[in-house]
C-alpha atoms as a PDB file:
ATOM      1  CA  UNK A   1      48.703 -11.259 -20.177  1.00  0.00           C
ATOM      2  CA  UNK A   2      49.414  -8.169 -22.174  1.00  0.00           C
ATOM      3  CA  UNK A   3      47.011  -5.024 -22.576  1.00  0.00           C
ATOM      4  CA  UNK A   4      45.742  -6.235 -26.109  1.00  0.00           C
ATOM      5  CA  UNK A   5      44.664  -9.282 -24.601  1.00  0.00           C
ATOM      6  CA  UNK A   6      43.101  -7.642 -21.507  1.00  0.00           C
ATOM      7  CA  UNK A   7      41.482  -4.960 -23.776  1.00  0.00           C
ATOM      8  CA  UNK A   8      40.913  -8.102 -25.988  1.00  0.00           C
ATOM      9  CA  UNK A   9      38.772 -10.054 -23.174  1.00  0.00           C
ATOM     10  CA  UNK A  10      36.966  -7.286 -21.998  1.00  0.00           C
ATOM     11  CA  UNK A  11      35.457  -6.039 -25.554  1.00  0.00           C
ATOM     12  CA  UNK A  12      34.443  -9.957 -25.604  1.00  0.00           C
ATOM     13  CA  UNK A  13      32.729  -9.928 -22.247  1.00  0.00           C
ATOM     14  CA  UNK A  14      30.772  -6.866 -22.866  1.00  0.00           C
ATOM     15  CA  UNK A  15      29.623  -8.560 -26.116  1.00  0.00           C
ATOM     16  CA  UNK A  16      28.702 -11.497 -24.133  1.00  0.00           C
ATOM     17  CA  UNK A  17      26.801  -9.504 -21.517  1.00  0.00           C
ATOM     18  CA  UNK A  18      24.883  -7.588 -24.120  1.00  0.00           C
ATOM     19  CA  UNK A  19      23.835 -10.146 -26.531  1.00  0.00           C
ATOM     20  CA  UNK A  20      23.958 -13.574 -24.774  1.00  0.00           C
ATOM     21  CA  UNK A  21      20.298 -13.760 -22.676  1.00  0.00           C
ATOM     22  CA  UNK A  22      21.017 -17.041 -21.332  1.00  0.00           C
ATOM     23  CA  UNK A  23      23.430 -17.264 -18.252  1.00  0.00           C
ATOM     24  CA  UNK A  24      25.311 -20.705 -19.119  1.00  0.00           C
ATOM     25  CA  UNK A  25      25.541 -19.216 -22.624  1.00  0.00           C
ATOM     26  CA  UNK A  26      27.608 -15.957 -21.517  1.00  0.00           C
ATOM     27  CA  UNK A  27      29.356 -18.074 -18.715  1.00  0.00           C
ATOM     28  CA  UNK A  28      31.067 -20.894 -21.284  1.00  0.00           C
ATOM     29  CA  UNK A  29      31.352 -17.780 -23.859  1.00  0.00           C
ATOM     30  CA  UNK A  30      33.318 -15.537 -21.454  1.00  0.00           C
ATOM     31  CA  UNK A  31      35.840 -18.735 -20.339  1.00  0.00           C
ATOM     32  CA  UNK A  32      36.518 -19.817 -23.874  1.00  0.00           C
ATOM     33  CA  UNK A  33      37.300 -16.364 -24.688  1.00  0.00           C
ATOM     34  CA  UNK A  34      39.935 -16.399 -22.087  1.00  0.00           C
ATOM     35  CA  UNK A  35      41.380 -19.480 -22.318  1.00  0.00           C
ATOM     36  CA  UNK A  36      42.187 -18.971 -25.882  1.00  0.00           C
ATOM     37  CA  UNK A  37      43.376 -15.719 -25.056  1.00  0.00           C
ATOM     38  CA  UNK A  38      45.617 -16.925 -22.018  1.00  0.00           C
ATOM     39  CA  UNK A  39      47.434 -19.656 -24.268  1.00  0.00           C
ATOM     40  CA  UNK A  40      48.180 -17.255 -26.522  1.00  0.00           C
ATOM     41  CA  UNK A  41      46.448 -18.069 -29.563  1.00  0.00           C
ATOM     42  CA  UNK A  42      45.936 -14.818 -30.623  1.00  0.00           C
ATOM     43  CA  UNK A  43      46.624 -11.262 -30.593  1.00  0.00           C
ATOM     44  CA  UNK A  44      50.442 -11.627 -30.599  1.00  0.00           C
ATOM     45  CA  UNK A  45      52.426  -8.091 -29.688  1.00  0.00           C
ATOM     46  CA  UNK A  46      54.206  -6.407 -32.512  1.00  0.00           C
ATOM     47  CA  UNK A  47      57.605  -7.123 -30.340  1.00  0.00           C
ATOM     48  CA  UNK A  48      57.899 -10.780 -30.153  1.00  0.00           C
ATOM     49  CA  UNK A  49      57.361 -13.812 -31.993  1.00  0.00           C
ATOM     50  CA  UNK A  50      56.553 -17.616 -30.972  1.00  0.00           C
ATOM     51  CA  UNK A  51      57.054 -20.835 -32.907  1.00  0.00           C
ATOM     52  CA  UNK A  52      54.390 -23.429 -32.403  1.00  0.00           C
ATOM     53  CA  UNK A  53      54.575 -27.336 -32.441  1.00  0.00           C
ATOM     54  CA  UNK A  54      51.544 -29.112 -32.230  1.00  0.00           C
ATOM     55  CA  UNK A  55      50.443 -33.345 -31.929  1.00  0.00           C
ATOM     56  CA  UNK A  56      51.237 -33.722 -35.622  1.00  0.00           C
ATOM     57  CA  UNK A  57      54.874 -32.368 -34.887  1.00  0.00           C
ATOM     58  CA  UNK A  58      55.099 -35.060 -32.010  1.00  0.00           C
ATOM     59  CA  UNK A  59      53.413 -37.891 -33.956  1.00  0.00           C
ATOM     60  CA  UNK A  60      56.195 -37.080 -36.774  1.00  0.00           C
ATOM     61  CA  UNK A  61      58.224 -38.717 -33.955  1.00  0.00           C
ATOM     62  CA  UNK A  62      56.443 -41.017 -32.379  1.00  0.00           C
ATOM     63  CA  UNK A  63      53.503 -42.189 -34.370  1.00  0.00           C
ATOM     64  CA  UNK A  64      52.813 -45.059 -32.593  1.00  0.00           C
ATOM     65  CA  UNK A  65      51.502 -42.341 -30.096  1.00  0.00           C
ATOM     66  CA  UNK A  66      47.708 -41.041 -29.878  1.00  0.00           C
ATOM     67  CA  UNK A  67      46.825 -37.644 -29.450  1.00  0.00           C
ATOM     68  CA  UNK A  68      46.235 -37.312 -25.904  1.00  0.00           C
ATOM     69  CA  UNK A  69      49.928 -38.675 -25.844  1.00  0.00           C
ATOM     70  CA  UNK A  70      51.059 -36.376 -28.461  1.00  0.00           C
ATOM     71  CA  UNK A  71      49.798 -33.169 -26.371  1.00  0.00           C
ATOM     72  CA  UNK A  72      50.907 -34.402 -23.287  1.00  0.00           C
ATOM     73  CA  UNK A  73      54.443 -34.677 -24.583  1.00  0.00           C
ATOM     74  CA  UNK A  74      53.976 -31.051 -26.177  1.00  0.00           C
ATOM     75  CA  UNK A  75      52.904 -30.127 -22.031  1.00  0.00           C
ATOM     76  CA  UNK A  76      55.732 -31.739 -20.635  1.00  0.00           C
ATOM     77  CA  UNK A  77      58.252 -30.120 -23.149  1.00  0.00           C
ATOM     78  CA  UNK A  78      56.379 -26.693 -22.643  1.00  0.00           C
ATOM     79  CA  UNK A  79      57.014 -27.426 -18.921  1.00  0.00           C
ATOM     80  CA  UNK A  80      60.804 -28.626 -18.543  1.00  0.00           C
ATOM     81  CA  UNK A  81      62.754 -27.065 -21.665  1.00  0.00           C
ATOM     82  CA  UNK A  82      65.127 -25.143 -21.484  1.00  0.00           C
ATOM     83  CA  UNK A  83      65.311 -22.050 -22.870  1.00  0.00           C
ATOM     84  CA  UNK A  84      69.523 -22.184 -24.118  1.00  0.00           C
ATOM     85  CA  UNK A  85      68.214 -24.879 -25.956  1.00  0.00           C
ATOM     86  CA  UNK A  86      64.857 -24.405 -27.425  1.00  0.00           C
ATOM     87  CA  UNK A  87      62.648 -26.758 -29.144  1.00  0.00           C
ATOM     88  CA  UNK A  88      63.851 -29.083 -31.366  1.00  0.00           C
ATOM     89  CA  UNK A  89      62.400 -32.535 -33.352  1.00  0.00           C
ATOM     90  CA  UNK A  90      65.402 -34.244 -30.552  1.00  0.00           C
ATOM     91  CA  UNK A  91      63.575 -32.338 -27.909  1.00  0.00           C
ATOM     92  CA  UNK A  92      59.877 -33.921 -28.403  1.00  0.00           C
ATOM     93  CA  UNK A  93      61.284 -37.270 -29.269  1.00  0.00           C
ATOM     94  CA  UNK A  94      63.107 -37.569 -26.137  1.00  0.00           C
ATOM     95  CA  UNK A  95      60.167 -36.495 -24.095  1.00  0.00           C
ATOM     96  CA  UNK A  96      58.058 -38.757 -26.260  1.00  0.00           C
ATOM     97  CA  UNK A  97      60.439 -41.844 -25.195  1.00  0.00           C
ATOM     98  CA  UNK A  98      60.712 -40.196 -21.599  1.00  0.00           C
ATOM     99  CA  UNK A  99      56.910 -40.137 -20.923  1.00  0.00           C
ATOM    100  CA  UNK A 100      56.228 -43.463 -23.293  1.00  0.00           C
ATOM    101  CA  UNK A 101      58.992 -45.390 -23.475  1.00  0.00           C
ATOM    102  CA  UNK A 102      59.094 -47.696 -26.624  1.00  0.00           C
ATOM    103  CA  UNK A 103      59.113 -51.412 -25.714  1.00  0.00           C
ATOM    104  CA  UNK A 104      62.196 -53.362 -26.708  1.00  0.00           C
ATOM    105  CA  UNK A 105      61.853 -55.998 -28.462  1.00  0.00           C
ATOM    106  CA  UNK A 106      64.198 -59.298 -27.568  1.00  0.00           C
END
C-alpha cells in the first residue's frame, strides 16, 4: 500500500470516528474503506498505470459462464500469470477452460 492510500484510509477513519455514532456503522465503514483501497480501486500513483479486466471481459469468452465463474477465472489469472506475458483475451479463455472445462460433445 502506498502513502496516498495510507493517508487515504486514515482521513476515512477519522471521518468515520467523528461522524458515525453507531459502532457496527464505523466498523463495516472503516473495512470497506480499506478493502477498496487495498485492491486498488482508487488513488492510483502518478508513476504507474494498471489495465483492468473484469466478468464481462471473461464472459466475452466464455459466456456460458456465470459471474461467480467469471471472477473466479479473473482470481486465478490474477494469481498464476505471468508477468513476460501479461493478460491477454488467450489468457482468460484458457483459464476459463482450465477451471471449467467445456463438455465435449460426441
Amino acid at each position: 500500500m502506498n502513502q496516498k492510500q495510507r493517508d487515504a484510509l486514515e482521513t476515512i477513519t477519522n471521518f468515520a470516528l467523528y461522524f458515525t455514532s453507531d459502532e457496527n456503522s464505523r466498523e463495516r465503514l472503516i473495512e470497506v474503506a480499506h478493502e477498496y483501497v487495498e485492491q486498488d480501486h482508487v488513488l492510483k500513483t502518478e508513476d504507474s498505470i494498471s489495465i483492468e479486466w473484469c466478468i464481462d471481459d471473461v464472459r466475452e469468452v466464455r459466456p456460458d459462464l456465470n459471474d461467480d465463474q467469471a471472477f473466479e477465472v479473473l482470481e486465478y489469472v490474477k494469481d498464476k500469470h505471468d508477468a513476460t506475458l501479461g493478460i491477454s483475451w488467450d489468457t482468460l479463455e484458457h483459464a476459463a477452460d482450465y477451471l471449467y472445462p467445456e463438455e465435449v460433445l460426441p
